[in-house]
N, C-alpha and C. Protein backbone atom coordinates (compact mmCIF):
# COMPACT_ATOMS: atom_id res chain seq x y z
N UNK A 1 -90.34 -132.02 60.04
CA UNK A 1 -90.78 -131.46 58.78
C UNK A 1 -91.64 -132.44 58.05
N UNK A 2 -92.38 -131.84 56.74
CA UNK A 2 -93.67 -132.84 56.55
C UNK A 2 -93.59 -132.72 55.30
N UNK A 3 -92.80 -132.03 54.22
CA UNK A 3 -92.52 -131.47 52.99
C UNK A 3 -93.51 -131.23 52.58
N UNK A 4 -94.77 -130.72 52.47
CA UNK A 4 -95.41 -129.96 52.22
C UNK A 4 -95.37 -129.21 51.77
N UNK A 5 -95.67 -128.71 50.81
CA UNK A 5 -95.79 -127.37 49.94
C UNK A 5 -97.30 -126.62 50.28
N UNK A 6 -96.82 -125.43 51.21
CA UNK A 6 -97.71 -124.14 51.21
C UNK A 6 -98.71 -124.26 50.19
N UNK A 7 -100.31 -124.27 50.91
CA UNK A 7 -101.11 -123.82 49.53
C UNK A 7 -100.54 -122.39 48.85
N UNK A 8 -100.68 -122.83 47.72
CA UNK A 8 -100.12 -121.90 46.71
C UNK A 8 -98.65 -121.41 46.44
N UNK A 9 -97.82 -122.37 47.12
CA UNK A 9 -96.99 -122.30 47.04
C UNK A 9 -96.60 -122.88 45.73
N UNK A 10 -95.05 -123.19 45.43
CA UNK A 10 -94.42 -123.63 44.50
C UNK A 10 -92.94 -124.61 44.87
N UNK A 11 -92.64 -125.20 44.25
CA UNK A 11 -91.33 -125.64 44.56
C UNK A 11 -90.38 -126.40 43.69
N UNK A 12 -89.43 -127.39 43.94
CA UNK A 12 -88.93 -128.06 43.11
C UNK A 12 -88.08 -129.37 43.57
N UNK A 13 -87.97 -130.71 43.12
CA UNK A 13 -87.55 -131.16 43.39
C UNK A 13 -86.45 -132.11 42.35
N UNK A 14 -85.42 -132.13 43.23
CA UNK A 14 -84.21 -132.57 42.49
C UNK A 14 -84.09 -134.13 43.16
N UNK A 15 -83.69 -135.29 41.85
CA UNK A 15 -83.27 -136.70 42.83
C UNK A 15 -82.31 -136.78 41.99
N UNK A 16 -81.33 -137.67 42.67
CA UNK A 16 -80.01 -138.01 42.64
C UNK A 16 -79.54 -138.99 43.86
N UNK A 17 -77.96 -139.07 43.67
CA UNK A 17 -77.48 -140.48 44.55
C UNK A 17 -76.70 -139.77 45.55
N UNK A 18 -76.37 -140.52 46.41
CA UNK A 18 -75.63 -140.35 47.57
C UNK A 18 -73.94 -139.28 47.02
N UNK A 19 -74.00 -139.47 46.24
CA UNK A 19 -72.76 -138.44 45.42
C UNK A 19 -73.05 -137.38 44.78
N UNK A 20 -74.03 -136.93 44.71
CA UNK A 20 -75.02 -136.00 44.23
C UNK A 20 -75.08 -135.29 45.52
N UNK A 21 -75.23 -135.61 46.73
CA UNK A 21 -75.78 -135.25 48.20
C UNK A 21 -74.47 -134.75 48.54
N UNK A 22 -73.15 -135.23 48.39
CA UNK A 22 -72.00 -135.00 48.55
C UNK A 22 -71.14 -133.73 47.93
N UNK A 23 -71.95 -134.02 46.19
CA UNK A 23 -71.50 -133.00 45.50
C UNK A 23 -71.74 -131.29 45.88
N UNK A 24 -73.49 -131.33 46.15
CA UNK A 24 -73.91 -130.67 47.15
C UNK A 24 -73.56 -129.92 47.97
N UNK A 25 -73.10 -130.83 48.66
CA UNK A 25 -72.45 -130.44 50.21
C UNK A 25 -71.38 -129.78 50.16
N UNK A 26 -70.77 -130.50 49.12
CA UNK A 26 -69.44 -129.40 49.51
C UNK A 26 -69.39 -127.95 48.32
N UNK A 27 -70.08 -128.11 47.64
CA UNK A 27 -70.44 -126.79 46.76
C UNK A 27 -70.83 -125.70 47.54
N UNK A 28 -71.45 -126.09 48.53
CA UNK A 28 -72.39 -124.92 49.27
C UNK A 28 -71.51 -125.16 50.78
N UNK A 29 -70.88 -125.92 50.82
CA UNK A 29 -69.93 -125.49 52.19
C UNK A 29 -71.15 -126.36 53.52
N UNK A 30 -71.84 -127.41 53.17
CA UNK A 30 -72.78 -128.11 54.25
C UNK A 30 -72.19 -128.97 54.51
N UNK A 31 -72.77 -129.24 56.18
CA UNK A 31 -72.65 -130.63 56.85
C UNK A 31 -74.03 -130.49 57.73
N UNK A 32 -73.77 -132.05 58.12
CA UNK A 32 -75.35 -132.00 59.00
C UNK A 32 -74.38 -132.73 60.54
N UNK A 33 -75.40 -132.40 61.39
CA UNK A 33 -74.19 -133.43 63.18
C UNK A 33 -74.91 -134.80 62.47
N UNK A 34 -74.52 -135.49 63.23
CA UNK A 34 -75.04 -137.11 64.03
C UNK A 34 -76.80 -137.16 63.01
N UNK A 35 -76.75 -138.20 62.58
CA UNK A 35 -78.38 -138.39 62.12
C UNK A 35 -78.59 -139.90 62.72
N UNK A 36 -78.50 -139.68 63.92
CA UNK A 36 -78.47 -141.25 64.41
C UNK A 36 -79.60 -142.62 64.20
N UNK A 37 -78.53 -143.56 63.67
CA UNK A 37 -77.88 -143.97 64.46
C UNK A 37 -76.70 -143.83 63.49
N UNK A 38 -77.09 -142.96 62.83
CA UNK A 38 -75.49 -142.83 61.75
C UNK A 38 -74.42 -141.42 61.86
N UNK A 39 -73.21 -141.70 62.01
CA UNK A 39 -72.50 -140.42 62.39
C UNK A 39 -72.70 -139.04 60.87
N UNK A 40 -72.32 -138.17 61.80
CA UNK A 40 -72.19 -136.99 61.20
C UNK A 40 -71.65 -136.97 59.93
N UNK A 41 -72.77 -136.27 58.48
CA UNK A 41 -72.54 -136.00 57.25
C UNK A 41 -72.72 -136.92 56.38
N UNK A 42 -72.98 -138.27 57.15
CA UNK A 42 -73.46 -139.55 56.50
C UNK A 42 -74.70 -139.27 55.14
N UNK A 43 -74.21 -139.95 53.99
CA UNK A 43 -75.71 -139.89 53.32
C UNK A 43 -75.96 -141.79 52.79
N UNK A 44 -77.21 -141.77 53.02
CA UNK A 44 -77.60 -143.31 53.50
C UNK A 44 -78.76 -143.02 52.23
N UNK A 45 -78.86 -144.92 52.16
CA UNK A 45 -79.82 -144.57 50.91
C UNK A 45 -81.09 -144.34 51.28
N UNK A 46 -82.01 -143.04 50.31
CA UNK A 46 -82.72 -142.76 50.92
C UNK A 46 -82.86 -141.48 51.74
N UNK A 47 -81.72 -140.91 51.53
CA UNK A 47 -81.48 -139.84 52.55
C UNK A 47 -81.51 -138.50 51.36
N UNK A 48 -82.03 -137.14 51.73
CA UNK A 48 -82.43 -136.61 50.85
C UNK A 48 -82.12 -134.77 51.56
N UNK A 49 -81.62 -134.12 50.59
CA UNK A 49 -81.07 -132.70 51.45
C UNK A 49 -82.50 -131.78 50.71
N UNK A 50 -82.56 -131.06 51.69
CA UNK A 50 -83.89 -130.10 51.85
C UNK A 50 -83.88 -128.57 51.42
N UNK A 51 -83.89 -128.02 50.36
CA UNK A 51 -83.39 -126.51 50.80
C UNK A 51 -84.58 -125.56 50.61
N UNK A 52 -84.93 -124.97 51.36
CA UNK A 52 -86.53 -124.27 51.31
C UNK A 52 -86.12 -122.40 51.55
N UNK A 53 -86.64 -122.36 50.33
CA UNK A 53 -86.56 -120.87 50.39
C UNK A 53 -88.27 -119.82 50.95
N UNK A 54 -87.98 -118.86 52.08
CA UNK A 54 -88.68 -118.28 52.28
C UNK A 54 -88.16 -116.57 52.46
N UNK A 55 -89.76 -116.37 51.78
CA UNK A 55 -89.34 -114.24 51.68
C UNK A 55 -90.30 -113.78 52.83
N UNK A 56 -89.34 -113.07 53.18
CA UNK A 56 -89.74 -112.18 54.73
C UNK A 56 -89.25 -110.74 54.69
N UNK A 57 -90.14 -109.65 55.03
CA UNK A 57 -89.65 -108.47 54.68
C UNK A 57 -88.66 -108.12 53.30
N UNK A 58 -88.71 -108.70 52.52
CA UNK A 58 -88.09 -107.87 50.93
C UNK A 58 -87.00 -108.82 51.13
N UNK A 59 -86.87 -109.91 51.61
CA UNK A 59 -85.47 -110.60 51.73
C UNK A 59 -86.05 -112.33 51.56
N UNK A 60 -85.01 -112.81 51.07
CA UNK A 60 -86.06 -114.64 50.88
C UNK A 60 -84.64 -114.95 52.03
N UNK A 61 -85.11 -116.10 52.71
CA UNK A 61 -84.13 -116.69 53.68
C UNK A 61 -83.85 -117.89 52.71
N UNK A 62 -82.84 -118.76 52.70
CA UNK A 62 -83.01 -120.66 52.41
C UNK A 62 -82.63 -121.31 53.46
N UNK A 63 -83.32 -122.19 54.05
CA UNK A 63 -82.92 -123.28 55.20
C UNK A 63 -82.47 -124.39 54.36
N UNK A 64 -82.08 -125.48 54.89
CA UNK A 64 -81.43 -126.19 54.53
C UNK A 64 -81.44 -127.77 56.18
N UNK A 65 -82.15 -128.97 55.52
CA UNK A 65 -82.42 -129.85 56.69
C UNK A 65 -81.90 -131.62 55.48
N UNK A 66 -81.50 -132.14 56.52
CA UNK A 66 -81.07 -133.48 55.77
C UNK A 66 -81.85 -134.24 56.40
N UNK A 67 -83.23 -134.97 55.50
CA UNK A 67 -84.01 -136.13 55.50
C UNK A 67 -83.41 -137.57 55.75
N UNK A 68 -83.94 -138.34 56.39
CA UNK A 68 -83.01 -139.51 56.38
C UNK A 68 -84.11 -140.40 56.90
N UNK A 69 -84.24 -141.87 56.84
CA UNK A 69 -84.90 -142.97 57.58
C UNK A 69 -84.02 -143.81 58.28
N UNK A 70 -84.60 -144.83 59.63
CA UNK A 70 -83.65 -144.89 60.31
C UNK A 70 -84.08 -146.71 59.97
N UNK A 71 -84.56 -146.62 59.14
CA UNK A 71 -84.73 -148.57 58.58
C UNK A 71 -85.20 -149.27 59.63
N UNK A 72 -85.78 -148.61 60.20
CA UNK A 72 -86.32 -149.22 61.74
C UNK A 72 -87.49 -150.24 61.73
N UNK A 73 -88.15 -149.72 61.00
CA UNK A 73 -89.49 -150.53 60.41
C UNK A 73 -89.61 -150.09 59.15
N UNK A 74 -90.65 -151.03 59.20
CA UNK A 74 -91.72 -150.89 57.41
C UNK A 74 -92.37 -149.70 57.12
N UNK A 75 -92.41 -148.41 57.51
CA UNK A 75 -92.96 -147.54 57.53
C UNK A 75 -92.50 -146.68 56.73
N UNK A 76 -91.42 -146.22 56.52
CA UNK A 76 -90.80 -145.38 55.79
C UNK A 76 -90.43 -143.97 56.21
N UNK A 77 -91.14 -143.95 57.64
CA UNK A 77 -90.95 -142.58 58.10
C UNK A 77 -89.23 -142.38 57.78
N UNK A 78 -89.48 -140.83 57.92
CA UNK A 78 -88.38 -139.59 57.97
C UNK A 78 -88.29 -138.96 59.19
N UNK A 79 -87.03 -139.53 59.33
CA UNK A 79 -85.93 -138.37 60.89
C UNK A 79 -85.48 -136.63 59.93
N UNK A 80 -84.96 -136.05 60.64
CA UNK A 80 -84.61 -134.92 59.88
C UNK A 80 -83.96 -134.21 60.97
N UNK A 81 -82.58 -133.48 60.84
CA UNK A 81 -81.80 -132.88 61.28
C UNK A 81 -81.36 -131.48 60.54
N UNK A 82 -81.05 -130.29 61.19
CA UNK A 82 -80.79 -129.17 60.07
C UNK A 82 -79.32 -129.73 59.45
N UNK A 83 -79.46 -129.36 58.21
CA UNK A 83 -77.83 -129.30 57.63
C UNK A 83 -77.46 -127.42 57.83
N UNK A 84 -76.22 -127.70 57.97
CA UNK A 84 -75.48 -125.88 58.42
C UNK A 84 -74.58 -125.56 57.58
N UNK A 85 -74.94 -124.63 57.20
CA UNK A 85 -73.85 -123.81 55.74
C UNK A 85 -72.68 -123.60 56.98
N UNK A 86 -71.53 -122.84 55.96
CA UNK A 86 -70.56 -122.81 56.53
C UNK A 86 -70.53 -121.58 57.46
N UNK A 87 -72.05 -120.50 57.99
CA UNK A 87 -71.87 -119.89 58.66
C UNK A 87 -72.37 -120.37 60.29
N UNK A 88 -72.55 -122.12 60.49
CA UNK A 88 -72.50 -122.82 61.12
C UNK A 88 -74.53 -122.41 61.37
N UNK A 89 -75.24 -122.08 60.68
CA UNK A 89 -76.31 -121.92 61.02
C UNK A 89 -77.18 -122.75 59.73
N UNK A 90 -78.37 -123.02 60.17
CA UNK A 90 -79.14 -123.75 58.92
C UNK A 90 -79.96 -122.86 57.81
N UNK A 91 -80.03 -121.63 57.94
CA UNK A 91 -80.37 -120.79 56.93
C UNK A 91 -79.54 -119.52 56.96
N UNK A 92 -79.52 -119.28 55.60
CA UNK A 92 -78.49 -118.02 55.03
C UNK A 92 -79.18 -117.17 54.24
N UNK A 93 -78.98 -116.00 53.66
CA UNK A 93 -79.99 -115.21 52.65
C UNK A 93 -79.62 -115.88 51.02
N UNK A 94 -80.50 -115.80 50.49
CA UNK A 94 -80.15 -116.01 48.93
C UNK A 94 -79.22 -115.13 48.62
N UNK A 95 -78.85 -113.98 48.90
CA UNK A 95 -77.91 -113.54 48.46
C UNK A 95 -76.51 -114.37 48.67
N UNK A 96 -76.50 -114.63 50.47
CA UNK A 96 -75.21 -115.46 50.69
C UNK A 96 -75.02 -116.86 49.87
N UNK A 97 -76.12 -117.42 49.65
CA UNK A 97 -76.08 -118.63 49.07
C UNK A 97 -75.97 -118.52 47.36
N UNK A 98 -76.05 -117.36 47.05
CA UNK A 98 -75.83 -116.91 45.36
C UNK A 98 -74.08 -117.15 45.57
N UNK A 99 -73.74 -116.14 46.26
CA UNK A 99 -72.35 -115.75 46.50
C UNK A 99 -70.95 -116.91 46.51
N UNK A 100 -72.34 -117.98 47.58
CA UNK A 100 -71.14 -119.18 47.99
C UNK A 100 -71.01 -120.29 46.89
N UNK A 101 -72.21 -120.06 45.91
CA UNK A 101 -72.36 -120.98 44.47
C UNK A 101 -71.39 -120.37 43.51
N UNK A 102 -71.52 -118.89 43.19
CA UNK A 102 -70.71 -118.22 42.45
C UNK A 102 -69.10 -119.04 42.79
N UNK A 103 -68.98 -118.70 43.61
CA UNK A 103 -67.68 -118.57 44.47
C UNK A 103 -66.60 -120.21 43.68
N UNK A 104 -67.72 -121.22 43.64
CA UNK A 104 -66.66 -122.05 43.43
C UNK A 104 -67.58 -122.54 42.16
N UNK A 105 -68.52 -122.43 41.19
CA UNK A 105 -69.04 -122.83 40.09
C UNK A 105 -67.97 -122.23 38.85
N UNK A 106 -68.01 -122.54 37.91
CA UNK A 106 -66.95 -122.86 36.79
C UNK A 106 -68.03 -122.32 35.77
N UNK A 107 -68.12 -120.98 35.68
CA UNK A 107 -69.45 -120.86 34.74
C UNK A 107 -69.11 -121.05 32.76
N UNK A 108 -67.98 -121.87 32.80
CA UNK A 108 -67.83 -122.67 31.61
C UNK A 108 -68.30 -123.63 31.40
N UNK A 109 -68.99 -124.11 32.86
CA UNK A 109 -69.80 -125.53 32.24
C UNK A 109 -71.15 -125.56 32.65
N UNK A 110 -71.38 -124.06 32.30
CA UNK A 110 -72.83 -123.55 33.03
C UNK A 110 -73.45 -123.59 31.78
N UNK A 111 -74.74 -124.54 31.55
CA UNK A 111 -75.50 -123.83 30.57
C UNK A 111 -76.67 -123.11 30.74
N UNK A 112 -76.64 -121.94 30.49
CA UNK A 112 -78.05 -121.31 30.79
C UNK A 112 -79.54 -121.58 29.69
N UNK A 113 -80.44 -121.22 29.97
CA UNK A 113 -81.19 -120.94 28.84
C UNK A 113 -81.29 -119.76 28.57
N UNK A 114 -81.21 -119.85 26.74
CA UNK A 114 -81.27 -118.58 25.77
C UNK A 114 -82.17 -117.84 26.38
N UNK A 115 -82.48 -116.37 26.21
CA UNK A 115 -83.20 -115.65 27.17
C UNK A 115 -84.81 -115.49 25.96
N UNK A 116 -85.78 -115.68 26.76
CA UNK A 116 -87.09 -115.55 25.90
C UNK A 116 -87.09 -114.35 25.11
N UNK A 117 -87.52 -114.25 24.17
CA UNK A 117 -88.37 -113.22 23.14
C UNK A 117 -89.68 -113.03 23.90
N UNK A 118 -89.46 -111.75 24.26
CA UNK A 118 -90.47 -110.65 24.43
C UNK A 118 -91.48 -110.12 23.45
């Protein structure tokens, strides 16, 4: 992967720490295998979770891949492995991934924004 954003696309990006990546993970029910040379689910500094939403026929998919460098050299390149929701696959529909947020979010400590004036 090359993170690239589609001409005309859009996107967003979130940073945070290795407990942030964790928090993550287990909100949405992810793990990633082996990102070698580091074992499975590891988050290393530097290491960064991916979630890319795409619409196909009236439906958006989200994948989901864990970025990582292997400190090998001065370069900075990125390894990348899929991370897998808990239906052991790396993309789910937004609906499933609404569902699995719902499922364990506490919407008492949700703040939304007030809804615009029309």
């Amino acid at each position: 992967g090359g993170g690239a954003t589609p001409k005309g696309g859009g996107g967003s990006l979130y940073v945070g720490h290795d407990t942030n990546l964790d928090g993550l993970s287990a909100l949405l029910g992810l793990g990633w295998p082996a990102a070698p040379p580091y074992p499975a689910n590891t988050t290393v500094p530097g290491g960064m979770l991916r979630l890319t939403a795409t619409a196909a026929g009236g439906a958006t998919a989200v994948c989901a891949s864990f970025l990582y460098t292997r400190f090998e050299d001065a370069s900075g390149g990125m390894a990348e492995v899929d991370a897998l929701f808990p239906t052991g696959k790396p993309c789910i529909s937004l609906v499933q991934l609404t569902l699995l947020a719902a499922a364990v979010v506490d919407k008492r400590c949700v703040r939304l924004p007030a809804p615009s004036a029309s």
